[in-house]
PDB file of N, CA and C in Angstrom:
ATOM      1  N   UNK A   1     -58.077  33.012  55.427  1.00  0.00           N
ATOM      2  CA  UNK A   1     -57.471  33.216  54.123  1.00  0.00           C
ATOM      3  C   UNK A   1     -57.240  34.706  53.879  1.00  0.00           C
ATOM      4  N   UNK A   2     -56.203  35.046  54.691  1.00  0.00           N
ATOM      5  CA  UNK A   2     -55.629  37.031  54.220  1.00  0.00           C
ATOM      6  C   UNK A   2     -55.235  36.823  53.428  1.00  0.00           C
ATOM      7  N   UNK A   3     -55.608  37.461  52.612  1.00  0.00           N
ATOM      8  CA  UNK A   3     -54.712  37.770  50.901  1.00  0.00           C
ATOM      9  C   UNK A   3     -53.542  38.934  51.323  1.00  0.00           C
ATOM     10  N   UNK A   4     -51.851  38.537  50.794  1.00  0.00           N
ATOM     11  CA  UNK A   4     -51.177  39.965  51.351  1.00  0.00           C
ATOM     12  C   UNK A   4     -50.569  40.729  49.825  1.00  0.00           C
ATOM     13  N   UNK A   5     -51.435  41.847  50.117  1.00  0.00           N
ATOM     14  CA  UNK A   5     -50.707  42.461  48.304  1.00  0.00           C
ATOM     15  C   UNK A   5     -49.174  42.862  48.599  1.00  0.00           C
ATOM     16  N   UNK A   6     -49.078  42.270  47.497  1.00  0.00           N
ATOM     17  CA  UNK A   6     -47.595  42.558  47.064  1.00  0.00           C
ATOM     18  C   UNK A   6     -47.500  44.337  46.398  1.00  0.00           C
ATOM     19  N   UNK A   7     -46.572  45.536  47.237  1.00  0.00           N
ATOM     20  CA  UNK A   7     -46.660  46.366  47.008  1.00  0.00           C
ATOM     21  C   UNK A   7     -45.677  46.242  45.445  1.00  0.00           C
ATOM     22  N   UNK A   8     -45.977  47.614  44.661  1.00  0.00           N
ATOM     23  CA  UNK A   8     -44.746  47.922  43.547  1.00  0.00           C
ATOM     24  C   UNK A   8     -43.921  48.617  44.150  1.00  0.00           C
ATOM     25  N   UNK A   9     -42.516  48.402  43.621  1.00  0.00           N
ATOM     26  CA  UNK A   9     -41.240  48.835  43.736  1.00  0.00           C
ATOM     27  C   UNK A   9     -41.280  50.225  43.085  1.00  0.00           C
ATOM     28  N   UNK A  10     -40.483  50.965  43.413  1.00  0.00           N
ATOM     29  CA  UNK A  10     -40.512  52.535  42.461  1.00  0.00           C
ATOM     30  C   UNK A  10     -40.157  52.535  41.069  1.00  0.00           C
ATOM     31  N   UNK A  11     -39.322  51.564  40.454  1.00  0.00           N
ATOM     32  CA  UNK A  11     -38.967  51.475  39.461  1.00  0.00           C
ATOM     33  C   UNK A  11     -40.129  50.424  38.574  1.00  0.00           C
ATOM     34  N   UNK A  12     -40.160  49.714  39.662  1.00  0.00           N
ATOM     35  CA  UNK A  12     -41.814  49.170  38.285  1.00  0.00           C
ATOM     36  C   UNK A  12     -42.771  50.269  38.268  1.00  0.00           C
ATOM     37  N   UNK A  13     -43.153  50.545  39.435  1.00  0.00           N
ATOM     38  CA  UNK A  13     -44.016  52.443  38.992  1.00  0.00           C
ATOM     39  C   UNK A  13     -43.463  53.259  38.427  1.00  0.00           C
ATOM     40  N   UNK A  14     -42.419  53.256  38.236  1.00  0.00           N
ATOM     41  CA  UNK A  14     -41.842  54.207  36.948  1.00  0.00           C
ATOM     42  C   UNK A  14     -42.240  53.556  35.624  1.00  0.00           C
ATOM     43  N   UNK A  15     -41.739  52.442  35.755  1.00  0.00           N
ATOM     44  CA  UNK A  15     -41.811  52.008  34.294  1.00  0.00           C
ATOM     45  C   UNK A  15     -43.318  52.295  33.502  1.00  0.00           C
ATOM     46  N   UNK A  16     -44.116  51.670  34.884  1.00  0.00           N
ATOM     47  CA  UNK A  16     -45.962  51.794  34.101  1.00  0.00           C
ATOM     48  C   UNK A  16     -45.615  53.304  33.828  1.00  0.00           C
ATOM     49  N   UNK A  17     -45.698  54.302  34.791  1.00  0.00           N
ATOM     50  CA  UNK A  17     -45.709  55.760  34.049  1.00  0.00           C
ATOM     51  C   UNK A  17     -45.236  55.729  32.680  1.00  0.00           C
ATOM     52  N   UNK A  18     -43.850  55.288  32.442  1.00  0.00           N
ATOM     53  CA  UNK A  18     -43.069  55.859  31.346  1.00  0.00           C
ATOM     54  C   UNK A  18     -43.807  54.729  29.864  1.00  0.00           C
ATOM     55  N   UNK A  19     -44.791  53.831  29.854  1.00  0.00           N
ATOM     56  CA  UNK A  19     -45.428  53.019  29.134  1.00  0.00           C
ATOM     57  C   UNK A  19     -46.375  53.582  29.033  1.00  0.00           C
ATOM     58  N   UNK A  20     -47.337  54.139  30.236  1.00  0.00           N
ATOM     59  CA  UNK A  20     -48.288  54.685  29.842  1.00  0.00           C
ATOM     60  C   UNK A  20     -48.163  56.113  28.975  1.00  0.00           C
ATOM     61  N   UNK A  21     -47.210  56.558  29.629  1.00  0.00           N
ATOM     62  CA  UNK A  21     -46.932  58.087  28.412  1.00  0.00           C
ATOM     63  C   UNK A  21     -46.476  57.730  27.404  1.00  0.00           C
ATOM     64  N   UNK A  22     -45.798  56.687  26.750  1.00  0.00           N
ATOM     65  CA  UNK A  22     -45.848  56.445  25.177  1.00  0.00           C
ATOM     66  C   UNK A  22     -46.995  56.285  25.184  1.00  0.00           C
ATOM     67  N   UNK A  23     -47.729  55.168  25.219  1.00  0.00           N
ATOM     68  CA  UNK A  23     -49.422  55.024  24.793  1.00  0.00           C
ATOM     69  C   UNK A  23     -50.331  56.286  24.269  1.00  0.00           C
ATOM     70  N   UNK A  24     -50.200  56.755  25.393  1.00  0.00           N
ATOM     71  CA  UNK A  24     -51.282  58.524  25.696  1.00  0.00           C
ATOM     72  C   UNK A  24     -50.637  59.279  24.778  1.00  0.00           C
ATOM     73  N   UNK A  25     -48.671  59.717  24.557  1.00  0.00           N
ATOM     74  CA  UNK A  25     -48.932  60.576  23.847  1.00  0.00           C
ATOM     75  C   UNK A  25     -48.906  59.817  22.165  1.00  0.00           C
ATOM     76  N   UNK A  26     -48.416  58.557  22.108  1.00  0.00           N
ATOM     77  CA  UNK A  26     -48.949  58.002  20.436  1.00  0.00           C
ATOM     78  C   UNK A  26     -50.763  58.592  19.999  1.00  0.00           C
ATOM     79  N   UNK A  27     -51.451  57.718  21.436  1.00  0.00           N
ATOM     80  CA  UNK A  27     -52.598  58.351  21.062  1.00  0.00           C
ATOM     81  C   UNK A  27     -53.218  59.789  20.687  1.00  0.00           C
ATOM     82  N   UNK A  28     -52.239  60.635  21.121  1.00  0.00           N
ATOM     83  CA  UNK A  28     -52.758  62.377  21.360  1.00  0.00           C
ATOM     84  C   UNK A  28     -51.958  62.498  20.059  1.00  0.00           C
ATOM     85  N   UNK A  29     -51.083  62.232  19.534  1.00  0.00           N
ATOM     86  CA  UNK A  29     -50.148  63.053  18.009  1.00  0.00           C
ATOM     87  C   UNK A  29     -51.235  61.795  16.840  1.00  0.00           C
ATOM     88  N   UNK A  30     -51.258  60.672  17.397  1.00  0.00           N
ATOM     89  CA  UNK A  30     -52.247  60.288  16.483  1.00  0.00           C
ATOM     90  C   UNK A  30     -53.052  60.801  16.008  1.00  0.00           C
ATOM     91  N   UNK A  31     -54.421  61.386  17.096  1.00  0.00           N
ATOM     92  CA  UNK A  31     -55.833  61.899  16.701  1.00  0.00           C
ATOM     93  C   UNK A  31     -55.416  63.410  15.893  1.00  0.00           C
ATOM     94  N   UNK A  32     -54.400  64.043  16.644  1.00  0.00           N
ATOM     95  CA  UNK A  32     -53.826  65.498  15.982  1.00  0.00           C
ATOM     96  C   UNK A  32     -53.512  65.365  14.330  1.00  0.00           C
ATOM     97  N   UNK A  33     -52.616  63.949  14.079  1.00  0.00           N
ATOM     98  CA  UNK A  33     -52.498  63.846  13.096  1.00  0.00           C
ATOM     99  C   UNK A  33     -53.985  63.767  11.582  1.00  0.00           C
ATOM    100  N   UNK A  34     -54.300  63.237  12.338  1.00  0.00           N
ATOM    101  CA  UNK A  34     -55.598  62.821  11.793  1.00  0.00           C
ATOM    102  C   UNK A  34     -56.732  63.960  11.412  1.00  0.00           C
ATOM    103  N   UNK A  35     -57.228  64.507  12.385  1.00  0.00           N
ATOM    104  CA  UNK A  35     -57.889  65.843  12.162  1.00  0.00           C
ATOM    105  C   UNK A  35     -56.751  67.075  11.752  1.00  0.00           C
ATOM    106  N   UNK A  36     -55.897  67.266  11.835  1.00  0.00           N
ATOM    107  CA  UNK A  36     -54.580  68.451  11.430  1.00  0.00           C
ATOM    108  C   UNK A  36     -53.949  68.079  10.322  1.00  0.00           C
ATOM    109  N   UNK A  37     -53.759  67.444   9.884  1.00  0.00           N
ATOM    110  CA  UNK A  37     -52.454  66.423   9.150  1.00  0.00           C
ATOM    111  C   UNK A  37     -51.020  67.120   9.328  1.00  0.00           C
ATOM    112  N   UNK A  38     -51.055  67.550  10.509  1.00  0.00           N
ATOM    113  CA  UNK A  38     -49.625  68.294  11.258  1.00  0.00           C
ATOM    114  C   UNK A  38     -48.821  66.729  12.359  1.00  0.00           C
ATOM    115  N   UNK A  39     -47.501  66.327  11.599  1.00  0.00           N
ATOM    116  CA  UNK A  39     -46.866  65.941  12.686  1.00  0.00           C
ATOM    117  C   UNK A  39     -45.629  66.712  13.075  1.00  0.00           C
ATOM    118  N   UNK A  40     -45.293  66.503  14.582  1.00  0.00           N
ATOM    119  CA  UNK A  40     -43.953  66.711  14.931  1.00  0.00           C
ATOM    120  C   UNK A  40     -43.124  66.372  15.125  1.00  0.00           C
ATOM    121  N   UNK A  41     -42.470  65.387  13.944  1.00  0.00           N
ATOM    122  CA  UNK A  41     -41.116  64.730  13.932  1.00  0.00           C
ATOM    123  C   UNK A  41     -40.342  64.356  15.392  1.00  0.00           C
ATOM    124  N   UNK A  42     -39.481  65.888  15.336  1.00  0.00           N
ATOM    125  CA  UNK A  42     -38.667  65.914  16.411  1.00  0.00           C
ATOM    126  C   UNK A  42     -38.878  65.741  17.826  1.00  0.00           C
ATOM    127  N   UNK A  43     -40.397  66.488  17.921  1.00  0.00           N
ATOM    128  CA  UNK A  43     -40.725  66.229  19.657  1.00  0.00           C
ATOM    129  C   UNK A  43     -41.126  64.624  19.830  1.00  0.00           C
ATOM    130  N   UNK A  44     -41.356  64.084  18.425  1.00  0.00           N
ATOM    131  CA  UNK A  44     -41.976  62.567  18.977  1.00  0.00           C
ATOM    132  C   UNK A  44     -40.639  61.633  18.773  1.00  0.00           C
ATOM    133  N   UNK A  45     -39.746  62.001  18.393  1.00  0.00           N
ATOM    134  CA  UNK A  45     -38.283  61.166  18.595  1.00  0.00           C
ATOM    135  C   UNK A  45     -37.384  61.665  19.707  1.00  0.00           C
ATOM    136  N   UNK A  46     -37.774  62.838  20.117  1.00  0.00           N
ATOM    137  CA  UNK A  46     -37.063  63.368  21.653  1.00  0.00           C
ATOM    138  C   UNK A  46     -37.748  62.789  22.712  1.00  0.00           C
ATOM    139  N   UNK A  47     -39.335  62.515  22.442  1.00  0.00           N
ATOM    140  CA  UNK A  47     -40.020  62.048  23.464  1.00  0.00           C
ATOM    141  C   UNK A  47     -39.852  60.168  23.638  1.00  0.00           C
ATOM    142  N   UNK A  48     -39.670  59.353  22.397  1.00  0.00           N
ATOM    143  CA  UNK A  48     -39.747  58.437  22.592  1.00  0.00           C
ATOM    144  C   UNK A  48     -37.961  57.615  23.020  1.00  0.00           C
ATOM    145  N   UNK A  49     -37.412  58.838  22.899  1.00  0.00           N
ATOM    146  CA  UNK A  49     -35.880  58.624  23.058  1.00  0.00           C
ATOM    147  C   UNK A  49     -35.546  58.684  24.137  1.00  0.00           C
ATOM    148  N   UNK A  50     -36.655  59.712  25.116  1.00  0.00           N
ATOM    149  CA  UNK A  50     -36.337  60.071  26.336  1.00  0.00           C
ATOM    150  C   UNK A  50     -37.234  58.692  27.086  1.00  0.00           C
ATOM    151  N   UNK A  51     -38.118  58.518  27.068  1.00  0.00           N
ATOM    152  CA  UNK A  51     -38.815  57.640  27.999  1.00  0.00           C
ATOM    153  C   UNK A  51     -38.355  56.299  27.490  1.00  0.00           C
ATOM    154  N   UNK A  52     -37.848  55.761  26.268  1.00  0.00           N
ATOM    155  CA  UNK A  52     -37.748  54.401  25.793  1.00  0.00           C
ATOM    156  C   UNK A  52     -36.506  54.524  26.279  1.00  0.00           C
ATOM    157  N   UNK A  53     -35.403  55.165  26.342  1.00  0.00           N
ATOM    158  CA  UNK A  53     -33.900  54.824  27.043  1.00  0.00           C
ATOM    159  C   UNK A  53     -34.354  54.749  28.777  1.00  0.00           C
ATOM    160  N   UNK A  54     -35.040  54.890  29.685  1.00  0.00           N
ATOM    161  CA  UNK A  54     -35.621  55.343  30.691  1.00  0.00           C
ATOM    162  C   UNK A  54     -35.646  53.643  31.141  1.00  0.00           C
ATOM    163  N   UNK A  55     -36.916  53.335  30.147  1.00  0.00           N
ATOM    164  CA  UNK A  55     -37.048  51.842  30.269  1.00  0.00           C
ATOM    165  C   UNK A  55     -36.123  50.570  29.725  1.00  0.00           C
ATOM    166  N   UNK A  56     -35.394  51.357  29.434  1.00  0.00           N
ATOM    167  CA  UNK A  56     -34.105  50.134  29.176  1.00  0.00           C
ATOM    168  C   UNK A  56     -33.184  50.787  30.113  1.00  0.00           C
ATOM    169  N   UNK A  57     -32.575  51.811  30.964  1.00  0.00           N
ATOM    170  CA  UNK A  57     -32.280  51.738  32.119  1.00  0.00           C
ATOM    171  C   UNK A  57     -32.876  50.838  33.168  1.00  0.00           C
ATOM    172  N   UNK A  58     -34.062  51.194  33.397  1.00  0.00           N
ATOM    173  CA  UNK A  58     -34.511  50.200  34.251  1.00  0.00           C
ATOM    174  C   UNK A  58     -34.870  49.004  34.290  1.00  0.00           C
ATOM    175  N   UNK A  59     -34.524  48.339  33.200  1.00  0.00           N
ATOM    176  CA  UNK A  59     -34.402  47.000  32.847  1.00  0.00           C
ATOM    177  C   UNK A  59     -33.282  46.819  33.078  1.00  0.00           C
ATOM    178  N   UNK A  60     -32.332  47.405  32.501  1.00  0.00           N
ATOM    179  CA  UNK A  60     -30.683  46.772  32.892  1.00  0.00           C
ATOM    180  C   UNK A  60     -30.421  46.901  34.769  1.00  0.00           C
ATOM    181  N   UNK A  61     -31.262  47.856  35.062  1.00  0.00           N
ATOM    182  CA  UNK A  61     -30.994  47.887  36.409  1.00  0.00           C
ATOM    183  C   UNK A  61     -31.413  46.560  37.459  1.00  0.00           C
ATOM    184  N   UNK A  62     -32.795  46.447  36.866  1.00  0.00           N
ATOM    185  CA  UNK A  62     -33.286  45.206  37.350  1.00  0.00           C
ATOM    186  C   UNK A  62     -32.816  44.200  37.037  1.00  0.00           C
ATOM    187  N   UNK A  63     -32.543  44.041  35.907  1.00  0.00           N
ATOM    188  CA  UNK A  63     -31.864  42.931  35.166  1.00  0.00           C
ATOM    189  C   UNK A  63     -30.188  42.187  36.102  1.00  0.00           C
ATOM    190  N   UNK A  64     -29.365  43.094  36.255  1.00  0.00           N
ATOM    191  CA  UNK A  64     -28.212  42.652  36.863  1.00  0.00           C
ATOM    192  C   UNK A  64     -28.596  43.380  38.338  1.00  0.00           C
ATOM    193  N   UNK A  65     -29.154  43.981  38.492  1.00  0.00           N
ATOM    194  CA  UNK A  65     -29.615  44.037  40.438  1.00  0.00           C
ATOM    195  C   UNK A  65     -28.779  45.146  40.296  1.00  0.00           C
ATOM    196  N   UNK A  66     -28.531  46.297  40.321  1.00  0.00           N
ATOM    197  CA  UNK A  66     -27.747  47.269  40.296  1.00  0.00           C
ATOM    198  C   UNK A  66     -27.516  48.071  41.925  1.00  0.00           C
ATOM    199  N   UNK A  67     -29.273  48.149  41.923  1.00  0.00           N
ATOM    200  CA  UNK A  67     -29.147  49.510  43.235  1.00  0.00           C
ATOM    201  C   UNK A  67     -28.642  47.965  44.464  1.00  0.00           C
ATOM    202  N   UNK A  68     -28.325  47.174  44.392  1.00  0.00           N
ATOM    203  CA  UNK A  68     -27.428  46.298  45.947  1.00  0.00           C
ATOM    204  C   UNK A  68     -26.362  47.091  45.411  1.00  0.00           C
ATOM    205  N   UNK A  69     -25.384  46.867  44.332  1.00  0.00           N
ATOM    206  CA  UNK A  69     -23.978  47.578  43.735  1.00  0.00           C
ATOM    207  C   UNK A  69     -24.177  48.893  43.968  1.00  0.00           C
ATOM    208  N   UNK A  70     -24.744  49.944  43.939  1.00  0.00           N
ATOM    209  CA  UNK A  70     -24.815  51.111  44.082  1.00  0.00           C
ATOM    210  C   UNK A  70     -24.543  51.355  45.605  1.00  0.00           C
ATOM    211  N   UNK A  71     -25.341  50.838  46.404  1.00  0.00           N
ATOM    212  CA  UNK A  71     -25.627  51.011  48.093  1.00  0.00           C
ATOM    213  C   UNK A  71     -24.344  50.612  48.478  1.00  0.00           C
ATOM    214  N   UNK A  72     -23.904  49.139  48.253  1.00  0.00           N
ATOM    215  CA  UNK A  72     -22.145  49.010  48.488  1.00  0.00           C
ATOM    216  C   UNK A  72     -21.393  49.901  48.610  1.00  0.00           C
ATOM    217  N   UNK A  73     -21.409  50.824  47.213  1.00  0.00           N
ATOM    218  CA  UNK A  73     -20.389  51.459  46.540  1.00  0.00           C
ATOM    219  C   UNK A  73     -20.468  52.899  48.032  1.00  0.00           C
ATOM    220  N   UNK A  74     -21.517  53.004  48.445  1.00  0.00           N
ATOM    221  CA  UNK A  74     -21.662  54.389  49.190  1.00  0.00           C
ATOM    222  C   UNK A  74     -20.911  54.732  50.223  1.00  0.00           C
TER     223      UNK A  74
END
């Protein structure tokens, strides 16, 4: 009975990265907020704009299979 792990693809390891850095930095402007009562608007809508469009790239990518269409195209 070999168990065979199934490796991740680069784009599902992207994605955990780009999930885990919303998490970590909600959590880090959270606690700041809390002890400071300082937020930063703009860096937390540049940041969640940048990694949340990231993961809806790579959903649409996965979603309709893109990188076979890409490799074609080369």
């Amino acid at each position: 009975m070999s168990k065979k792990k199934k490796k991740l693809s680069k784009l599902a390891k992207f994605v955990i990265f780009s999930i885990a850095s919303l998490i970590i930095y909600t959590i880090v402007t959270q606690l700041i907020q809390y002890f400071t009562g300082y937020t930063n608007d703009t860096l937390t809508t540049c940041f969640f704009g940048f990694f949340g469009g990231e993961i809806v790239t790579c959903a649409v990518i996965k979603i309709f299979r893109l990188k076979t269409s890409v490799n074609s195209a080369e």
